[in-house]
Protein backbone atom coordinates (compact mmCIF):
# COMPACT_ATOMS: atom_id res chain seq x y z
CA UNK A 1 -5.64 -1.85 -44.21
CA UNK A 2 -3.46 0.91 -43.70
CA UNK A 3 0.11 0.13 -41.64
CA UNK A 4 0.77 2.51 -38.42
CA UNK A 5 3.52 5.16 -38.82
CA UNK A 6 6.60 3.43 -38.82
CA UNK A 7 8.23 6.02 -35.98
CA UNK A 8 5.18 5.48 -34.30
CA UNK A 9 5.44 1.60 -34.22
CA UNK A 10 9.27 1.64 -33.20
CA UNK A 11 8.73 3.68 -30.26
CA UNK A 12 5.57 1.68 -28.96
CA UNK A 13 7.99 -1.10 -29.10
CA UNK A 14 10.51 0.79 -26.69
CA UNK A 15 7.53 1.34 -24.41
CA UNK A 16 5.41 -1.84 -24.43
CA UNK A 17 6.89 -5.30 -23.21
CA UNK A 18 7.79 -7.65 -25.73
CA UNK A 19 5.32 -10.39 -24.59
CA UNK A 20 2.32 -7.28 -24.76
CA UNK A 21 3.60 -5.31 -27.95
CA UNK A 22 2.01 -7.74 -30.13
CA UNK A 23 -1.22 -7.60 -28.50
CA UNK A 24 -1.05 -4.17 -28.08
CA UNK A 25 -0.56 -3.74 -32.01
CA UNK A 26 -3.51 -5.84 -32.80
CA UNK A 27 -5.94 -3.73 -31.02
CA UNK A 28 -4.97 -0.74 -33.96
CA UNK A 29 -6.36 -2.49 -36.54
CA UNK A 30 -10.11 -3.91 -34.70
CA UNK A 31 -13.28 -2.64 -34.73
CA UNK A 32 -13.49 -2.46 -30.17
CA UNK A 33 -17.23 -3.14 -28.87
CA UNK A 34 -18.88 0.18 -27.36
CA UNK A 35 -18.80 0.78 -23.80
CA UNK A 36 -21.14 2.87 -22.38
CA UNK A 37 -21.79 4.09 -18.61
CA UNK A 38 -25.81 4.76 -16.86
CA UNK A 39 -26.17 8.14 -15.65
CA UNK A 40 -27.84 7.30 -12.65
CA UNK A 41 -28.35 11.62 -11.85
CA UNK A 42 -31.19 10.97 -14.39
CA UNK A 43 -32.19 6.83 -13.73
CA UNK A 44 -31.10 3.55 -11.78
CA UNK A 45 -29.16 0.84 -13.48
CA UNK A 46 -31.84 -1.74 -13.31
CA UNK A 47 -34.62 0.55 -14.75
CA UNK A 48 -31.94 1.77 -17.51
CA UNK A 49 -31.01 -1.83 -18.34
CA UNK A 50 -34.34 -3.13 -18.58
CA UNK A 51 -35.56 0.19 -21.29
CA UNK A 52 -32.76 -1.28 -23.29
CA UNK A 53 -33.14 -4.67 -23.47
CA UNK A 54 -37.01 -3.37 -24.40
CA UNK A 55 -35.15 -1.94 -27.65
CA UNK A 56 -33.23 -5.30 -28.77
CA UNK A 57 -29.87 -3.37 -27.16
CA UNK A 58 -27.71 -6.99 -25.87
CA UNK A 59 -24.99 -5.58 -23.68
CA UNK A 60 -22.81 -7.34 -21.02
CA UNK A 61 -22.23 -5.66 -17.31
CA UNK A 62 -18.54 -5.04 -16.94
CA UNK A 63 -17.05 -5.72 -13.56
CA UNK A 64 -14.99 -3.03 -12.35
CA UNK A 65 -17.55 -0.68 -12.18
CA UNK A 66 -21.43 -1.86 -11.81
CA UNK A 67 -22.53 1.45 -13.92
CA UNK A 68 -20.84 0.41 -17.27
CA UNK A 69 -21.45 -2.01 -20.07
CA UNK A 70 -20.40 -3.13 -23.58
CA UNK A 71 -21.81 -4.00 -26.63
CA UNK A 72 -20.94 -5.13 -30.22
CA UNK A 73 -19.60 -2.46 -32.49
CA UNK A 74 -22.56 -3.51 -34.77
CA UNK A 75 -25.30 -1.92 -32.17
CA UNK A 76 -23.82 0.91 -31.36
CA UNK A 77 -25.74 2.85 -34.09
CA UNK A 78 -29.66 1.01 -32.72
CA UNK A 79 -27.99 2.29 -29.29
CA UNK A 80 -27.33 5.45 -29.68
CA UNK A 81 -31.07 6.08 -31.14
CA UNK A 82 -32.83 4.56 -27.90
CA UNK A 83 -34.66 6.78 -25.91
CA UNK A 84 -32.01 6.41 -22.83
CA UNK A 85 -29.37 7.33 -25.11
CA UNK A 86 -31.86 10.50 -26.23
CA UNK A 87 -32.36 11.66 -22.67
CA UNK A 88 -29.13 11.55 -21.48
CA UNK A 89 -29.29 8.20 -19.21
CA UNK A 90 -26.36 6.39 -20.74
CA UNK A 91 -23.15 7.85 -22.16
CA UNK A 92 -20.95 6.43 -24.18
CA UNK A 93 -17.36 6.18 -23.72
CA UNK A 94 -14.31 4.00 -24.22
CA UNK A 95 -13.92 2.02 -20.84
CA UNK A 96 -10.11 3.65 -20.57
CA UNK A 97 -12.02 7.28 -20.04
CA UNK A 98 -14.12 6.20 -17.33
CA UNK A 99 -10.83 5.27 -14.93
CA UNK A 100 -9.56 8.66 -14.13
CA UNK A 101 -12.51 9.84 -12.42
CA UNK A 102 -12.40 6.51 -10.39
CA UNK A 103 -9.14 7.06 -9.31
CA UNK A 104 -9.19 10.56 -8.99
CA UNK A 105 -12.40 9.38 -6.39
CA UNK A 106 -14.19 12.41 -6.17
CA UNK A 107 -16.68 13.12 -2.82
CA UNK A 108 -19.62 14.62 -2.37
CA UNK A 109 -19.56 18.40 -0.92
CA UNK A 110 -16.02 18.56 -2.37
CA UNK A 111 -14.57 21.55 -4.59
CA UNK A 112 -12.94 19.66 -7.51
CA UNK A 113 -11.63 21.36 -10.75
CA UNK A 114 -12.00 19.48 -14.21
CA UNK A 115 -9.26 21.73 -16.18
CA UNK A 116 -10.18 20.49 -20.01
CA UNK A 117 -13.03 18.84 -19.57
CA UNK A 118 -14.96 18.44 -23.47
CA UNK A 119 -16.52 16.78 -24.23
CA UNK A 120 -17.95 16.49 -20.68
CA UNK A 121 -17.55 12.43 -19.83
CA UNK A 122 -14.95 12.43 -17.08
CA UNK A 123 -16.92 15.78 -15.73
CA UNK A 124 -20.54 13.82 -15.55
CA UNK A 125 -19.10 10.63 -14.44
CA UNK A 126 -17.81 13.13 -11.52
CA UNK A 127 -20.35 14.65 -11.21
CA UNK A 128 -22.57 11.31 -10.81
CA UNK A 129 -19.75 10.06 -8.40
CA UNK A 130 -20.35 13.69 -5.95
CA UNK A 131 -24.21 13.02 -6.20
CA UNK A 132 -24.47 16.31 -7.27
CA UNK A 133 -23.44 18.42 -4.34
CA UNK A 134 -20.48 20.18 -3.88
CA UNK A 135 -18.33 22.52 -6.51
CA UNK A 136 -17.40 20.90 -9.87
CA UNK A 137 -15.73 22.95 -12.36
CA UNK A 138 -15.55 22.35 -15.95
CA UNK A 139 -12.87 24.48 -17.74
CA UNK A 140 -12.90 24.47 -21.67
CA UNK A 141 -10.70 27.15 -23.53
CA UNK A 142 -12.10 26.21 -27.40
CA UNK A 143 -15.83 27.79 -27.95
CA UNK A 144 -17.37 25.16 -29.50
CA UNK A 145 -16.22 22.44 -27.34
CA UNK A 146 -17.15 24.52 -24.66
CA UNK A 147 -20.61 24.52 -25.67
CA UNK A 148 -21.07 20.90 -26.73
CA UNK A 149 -19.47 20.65 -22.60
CA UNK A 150 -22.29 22.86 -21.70
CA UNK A 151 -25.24 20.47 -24.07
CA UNK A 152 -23.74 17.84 -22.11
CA UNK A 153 -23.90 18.80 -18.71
CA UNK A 154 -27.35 20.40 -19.23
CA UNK A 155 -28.36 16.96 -21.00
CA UNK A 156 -27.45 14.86 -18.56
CA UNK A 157 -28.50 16.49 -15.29
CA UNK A 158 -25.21 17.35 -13.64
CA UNK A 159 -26.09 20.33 -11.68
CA UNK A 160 -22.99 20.42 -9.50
CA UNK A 161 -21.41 21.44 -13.27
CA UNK A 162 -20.39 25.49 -13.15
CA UNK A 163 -18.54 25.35 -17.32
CA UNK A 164 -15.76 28.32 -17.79
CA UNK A 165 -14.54 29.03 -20.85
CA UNK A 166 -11.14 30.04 -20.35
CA UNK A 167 -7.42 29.10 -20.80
CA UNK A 168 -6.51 26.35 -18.37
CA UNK A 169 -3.19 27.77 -18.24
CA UNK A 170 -4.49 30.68 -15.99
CA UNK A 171 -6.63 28.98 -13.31
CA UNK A 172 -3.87 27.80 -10.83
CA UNK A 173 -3.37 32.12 -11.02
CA UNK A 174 -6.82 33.05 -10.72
CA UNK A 175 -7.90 30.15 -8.18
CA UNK A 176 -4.66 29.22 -6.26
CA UNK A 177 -5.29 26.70 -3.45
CA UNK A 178 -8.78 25.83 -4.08
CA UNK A 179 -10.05 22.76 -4.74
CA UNK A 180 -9.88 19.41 -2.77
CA UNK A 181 -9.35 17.37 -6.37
CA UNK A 182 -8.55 18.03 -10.00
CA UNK A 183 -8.48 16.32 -12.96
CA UNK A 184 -6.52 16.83 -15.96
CA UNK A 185 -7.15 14.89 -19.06
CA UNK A 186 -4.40 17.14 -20.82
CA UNK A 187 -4.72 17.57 -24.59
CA UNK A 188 -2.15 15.34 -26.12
CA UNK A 189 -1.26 13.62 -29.23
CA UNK A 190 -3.94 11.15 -29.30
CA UNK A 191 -2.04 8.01 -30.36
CA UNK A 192 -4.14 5.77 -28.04
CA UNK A 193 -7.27 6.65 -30.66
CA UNK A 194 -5.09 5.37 -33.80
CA UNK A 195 -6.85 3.10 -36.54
CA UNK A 196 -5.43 1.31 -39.15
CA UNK A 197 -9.28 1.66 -40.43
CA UNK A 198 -8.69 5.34 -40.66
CA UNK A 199 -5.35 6.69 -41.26
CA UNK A 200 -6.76 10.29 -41.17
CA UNK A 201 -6.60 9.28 -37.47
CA UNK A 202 -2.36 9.81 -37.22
CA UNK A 203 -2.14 12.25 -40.14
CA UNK A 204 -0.94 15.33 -37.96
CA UNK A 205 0.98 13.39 -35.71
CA UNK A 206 5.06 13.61 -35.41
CA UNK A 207 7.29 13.27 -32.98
CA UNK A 208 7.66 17.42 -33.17
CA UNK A 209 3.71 17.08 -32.40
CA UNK A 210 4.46 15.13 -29.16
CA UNK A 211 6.68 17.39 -28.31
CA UNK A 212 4.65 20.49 -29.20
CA UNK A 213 1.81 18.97 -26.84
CA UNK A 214 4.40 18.32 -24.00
CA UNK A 215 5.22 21.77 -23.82
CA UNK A 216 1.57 22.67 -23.46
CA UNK A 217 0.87 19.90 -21.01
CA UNK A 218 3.57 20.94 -18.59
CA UNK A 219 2.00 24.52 -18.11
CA UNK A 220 -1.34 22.80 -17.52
CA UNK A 221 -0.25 20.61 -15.00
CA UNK A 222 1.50 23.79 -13.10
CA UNK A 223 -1.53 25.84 -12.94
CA UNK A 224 -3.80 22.38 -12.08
CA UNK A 225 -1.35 21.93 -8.98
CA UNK A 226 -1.09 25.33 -8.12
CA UNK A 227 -5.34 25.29 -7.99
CA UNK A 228 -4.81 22.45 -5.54
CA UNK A 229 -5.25 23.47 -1.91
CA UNK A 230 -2.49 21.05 0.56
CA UNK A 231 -3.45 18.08 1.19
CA UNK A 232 -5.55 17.52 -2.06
CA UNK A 233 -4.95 14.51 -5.00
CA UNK A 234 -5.00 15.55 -8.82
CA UNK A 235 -5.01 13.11 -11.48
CA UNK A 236 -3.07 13.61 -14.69
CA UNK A 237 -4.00 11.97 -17.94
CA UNK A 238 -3.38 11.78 -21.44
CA UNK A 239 -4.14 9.43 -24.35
CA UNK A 240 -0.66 9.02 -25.38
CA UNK A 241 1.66 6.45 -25.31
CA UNK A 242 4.67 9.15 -25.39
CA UNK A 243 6.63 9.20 -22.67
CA UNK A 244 7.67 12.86 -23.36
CA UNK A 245 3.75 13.41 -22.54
CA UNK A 246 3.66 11.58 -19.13
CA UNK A 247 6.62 10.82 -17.14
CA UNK A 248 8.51 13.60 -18.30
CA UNK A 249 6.00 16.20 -17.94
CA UNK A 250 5.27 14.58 -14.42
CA UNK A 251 8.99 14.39 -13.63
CA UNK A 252 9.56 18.39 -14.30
CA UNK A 253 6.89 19.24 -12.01
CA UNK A 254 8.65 16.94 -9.02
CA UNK A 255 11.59 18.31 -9.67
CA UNK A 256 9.38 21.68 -9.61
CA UNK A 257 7.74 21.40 -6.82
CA UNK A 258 10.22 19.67 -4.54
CA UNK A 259 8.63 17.97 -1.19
CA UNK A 260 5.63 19.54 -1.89
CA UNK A 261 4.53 17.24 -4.42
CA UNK A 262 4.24 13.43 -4.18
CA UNK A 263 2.84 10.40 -6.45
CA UNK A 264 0.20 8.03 -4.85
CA UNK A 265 0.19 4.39 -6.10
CA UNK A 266 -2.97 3.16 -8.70
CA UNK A 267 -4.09 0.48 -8.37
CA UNK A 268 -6.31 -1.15 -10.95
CA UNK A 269 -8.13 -4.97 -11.12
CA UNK A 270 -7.73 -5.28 -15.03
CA UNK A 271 -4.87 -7.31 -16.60
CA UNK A 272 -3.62 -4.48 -19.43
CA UNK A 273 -1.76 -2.68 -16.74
CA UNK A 274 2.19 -1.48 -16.96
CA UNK A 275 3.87 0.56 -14.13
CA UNK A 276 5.49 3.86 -15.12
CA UNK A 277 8.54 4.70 -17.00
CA UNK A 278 11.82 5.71 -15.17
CA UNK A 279 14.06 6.37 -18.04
CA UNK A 280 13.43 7.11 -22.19
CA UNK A 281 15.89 8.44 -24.44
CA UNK A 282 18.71 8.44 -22.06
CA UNK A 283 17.03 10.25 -19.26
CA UNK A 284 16.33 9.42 -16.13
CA UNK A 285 13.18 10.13 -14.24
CA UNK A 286 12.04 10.14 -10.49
CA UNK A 287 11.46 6.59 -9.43
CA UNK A 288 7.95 7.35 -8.24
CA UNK A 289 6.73 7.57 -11.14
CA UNK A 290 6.84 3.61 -11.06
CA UNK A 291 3.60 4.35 -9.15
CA UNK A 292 2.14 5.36 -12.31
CA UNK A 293 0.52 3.16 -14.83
CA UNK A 294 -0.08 2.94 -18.70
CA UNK A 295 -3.43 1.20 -19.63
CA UNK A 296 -2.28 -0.59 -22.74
CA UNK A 297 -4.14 -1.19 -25.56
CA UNK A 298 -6.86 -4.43 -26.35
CA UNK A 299 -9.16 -5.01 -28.30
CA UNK A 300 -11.75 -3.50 -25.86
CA UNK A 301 -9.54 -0.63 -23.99
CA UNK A 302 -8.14 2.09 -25.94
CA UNK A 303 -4.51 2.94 -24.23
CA UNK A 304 -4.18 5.30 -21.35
CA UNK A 305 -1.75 6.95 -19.20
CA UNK A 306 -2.73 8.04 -15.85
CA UNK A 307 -0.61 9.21 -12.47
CA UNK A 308 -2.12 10.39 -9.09
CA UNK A 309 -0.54 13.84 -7.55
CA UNK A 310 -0.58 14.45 -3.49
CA UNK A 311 0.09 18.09 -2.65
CA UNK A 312 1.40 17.99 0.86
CA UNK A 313 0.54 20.62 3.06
């Protein structure tokens, strides 16, 4: 088994609490279960459930949300060739990627603005949440993402679904003061996907990488606040670890925006939970950010960081 990036592995251990870090390494080098979620646009959880249990599928219900379930890494192959799998009734996707849409709580009737949303998950799980009604937005600047977006949204039933394929750095131009909520998974560095069982999975990662994708991230986040009419919530989210990719690209747009701009607490029911950073490499950041929270790593969860914007009126 291949050893994580040294770099990599010191700073995680600036970031994680001592009593967590060595969990939080473990989880690099397993083989997690498969989560999945029902897409009940297309079917009901019971009916769903009961198709795959007809197939040999053995899956446990997980308890913060009644749509999703896990099983062993070893059926994820026998479930992704079952018919619900084929028709676009379950998804699959790492139990981390299905919080941001729950916290971002989207409504039904509501505008809301996914601003890189490929593959699609977070955008049908929204989509399912708003009961497809209202105005959901899917923006995807790389072509063939874009289309595998479009596949998705088409396979799954999520009508609401309007894809764009354009820069997200433009829309907070092009749509100022718009939607009600937005969500921005921002393109990052990824660590939170590392495997020791595939080191191809950190080869283009550096800490000139991190910061590469921080500069990118902070002009996202600008034009997905600017597309935020007052009084809406965004949700900003990476897969990163890197501080330089979430507090401090959160912390430049408070100090941006001013008193227009606030952080709302999260609150989640699961154990792997640490508040936000207020200080890495000898900078200081905004105290609210505390209200943030890093989903760290087990050998279920992949890692996550996630905040929740207010845009006063």
């Amino acid at each position: 088994m291949t050893p994580l990036p040294d770099e990599f592995v010191e700073r995680l251990g600036r970031i994680v609490p001592p009593d967590l870090l060595p969990e939080s390494l473990a989880s690099f080098a397993c083989r997690k279960p498969t989560a999945f979620r029902v897409n009940t646009l297309k079917g009901d959880v019971d009916t769903v459930a009961c198709g795959l249990r007809g197939e040999g599928i053995e899956f446990r219900p997980i308890d913060w949300l009644g749509t999703a379930f896990v099983v062993s890494d070893d059926q994820r192959r026998a479930l992704t060739e079952t018919p619900a799998a084929r028709d676009g009734l379950v998804y699959i996707q790492n139990l981390s990627s299905m919080l941001p849409p729950l916290i971002l709580n989207p409504q039904p009737g509501e505008a809301v603005l996914d601003l890189a949303a490929a593959p699609g998950g977070k955008t049908l799980h929204m989509a399912d949440m708003m009961q497809n009604t209202g105005r959901l937005s899917a923006v995807e600047s790389v072509k063939s993402r874009f289309h595998r977006l479009r596949h998705n949204t088409d396979l799954y039933g999520a009508s609401v679904v309007k894809c764009y394929m354009t820069d997200g750095r433009s829309v907070g131009r092009k749509c100022p003061h718009m939607f009600d909520r937005v969500l921005l998974d921002a393109p990052c560095s990824s660590e939170a996907r590392f495997s020791q069982l595939d080191p191809a999975s950190w080869s283009h990662w550096s800490a000139r990488k991190v910061r590469e994708a921080a500069r990118k991230q902070k002009r996202l986040l600008r034009s997905a606040i600017d597309s935020l009419r007052p009084g809406g919530c965004l949700v900003y989210c990476t897969c990163s670890f890197a501080p330089e990719e979430n507090e401090a690209v959160i912390n430049s747009q408070l100090r941006h925006y001013g008193d227009l701009l606030d952080i709302e607490p999260v609150s989640l029911s699961i154990p792997n939970v640490q508040p936000g950073l207020t200080e890495w490499g000898g900078k200081a950041y905004d105290r609210r950010l505390l209200r943030g929270v890093r989903i760290l790593p087990t050998a279920e969860m992949d890692g996550l960081f996630i905040c929740r914007l207010f845009k006063k009126g």
